[in-house]
Protein backbone atom coordinates (compact mmCIF):
# COMPACT_ATOMS: atom_id res chain seq x y z
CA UNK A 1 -0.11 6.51 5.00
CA UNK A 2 -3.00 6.24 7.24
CA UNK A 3 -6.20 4.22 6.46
CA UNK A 4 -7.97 5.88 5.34
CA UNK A 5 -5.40 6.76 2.46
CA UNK A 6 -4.74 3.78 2.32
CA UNK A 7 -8.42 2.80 1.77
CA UNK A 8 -9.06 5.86 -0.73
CA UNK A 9 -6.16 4.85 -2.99
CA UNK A 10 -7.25 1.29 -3.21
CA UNK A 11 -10.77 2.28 -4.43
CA UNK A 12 -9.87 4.13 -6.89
CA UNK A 13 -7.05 1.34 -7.80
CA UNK A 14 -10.12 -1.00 -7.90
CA UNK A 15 -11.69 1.69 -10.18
CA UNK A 16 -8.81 2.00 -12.61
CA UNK A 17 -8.40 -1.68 -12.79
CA UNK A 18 -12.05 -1.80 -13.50
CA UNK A 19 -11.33 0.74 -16.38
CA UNK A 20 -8.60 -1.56 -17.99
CA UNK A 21 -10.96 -4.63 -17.96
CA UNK A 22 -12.78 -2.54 -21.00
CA UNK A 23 -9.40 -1.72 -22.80
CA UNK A 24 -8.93 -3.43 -26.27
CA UNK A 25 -4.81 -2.76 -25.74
CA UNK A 26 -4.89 -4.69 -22.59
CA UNK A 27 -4.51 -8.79 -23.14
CA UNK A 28 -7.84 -10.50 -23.04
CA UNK A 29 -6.25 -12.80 -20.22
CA UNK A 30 -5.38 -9.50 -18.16
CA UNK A 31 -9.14 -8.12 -19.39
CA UNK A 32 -11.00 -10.82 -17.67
CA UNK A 33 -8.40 -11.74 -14.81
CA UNK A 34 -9.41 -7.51 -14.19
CA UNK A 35 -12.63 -8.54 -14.06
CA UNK A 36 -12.45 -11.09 -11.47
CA UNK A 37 -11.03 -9.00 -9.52
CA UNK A 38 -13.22 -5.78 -9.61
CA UNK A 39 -16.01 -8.70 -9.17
CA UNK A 40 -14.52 -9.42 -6.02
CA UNK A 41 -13.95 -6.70 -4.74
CA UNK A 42 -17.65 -5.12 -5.21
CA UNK A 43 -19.29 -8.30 -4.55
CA UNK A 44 -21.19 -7.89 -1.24
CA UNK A 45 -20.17 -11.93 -0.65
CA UNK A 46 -17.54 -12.85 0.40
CA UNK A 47 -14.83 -16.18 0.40
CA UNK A 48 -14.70 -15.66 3.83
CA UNK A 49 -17.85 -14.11 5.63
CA UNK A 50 -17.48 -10.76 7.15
CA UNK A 51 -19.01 -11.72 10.73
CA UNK A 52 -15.77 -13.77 11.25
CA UNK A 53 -13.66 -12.49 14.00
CA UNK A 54 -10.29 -10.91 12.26
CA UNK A 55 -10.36 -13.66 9.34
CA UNK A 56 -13.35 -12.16 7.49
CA UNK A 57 -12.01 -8.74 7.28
CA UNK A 58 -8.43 -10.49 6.27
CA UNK A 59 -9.67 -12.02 3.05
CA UNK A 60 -10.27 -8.35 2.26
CA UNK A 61 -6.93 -6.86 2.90
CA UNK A 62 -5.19 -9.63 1.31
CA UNK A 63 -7.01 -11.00 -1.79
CA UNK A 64 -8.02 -7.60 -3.52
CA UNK A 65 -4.87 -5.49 -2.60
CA UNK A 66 -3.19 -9.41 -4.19
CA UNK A 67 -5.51 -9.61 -6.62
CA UNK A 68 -4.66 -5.70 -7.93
CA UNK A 69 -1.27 -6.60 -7.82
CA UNK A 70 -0.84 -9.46 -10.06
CA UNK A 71 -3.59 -7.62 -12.28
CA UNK A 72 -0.83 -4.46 -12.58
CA UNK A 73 1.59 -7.08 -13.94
CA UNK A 74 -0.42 -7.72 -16.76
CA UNK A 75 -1.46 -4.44 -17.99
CA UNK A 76 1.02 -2.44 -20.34
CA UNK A 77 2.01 0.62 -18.00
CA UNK A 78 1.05 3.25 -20.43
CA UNK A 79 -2.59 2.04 -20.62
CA UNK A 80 -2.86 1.72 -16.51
CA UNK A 81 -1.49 5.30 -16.24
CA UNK A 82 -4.16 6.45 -18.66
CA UNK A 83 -7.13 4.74 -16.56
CA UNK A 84 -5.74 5.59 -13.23
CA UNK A 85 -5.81 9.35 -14.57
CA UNK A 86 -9.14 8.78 -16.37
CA UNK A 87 -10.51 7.23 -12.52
CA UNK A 88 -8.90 10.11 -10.42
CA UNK A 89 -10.87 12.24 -12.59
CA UNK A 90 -14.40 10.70 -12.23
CA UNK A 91 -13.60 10.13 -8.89
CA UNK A 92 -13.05 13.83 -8.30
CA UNK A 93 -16.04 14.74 -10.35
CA UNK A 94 -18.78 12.20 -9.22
CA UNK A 95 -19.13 8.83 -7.97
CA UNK A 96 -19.84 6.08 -10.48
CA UNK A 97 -22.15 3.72 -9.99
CA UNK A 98 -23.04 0.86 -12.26
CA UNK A 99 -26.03 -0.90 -11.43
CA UNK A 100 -25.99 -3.29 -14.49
CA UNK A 101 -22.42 -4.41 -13.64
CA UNK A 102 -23.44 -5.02 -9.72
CA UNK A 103 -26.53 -6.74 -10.94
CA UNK A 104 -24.80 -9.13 -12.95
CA UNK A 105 -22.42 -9.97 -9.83
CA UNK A 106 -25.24 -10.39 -7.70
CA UNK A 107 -26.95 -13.01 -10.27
CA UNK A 108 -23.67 -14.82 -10.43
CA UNK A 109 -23.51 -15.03 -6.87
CA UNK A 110 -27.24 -16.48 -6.64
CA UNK A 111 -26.92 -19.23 -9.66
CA UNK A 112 -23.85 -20.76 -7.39
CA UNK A 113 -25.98 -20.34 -4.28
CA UNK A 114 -28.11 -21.93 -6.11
CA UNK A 115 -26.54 -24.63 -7.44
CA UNK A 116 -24.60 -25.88 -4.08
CA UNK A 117 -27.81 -25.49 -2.39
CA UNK A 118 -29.13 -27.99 -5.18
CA UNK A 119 -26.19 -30.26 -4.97
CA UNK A 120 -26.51 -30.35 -1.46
């Protein structure tokens, strides 16, 4: 699998994963752990800043791909086939783009900027 694959199937991974978050048959611990990690992975901030030499692209290839993983664990398989089918689909058709759901990330990411800034 090259890269790029490899890249293509993780986004829309990301996207199913995002798709279970919503799912009333998924566990409300699975739900929101989802979240977290479809936060993460669209957040434009990182743990570990991208301008770091090898170590800011490796929080990326480690925590999302980890954080995906664990997520997968959680979810009943029947309901993750569904949304992976359901995000192959959109994927195909159009892109999605949710500009509430990156707004709210973006907010989140300011109040604790915010806050160490004002504890600092």
């Amino acid at each position: 699998m090259t890269w790029r694959e490899w890249a293509t199937h993780l986004r829309a991974e990301v996207y199913a994963v995002s798709l279970t978050s919503r799912d009333p048959r998924v566990p409300w611990y699975a739900r929101s752990f989802a979240a977290c990690v479809v936060a993460y992975a669209f957040s434009p901030i990182d743990l570990i800043p991208d301008f770091i030499p090898v170590i800011g692209h490796l929080d990326d290839l480690l925590i999302v791909p980890l954080g995906i993983a664990l997520t997968l664990k959680m979810i009943p398989p029947e309901v993750m086939a569904e949304c992976r089918q359901r995000a192959d689909a959109s994927l195909r058709t159009d892109r999605p783009t949710k500009w509430l759901a990156a707004g709210i990330v973006v907010a989140v990411w300011l109040l604790l900027a915010s806050l160490a800034i004002r504890l600092l």
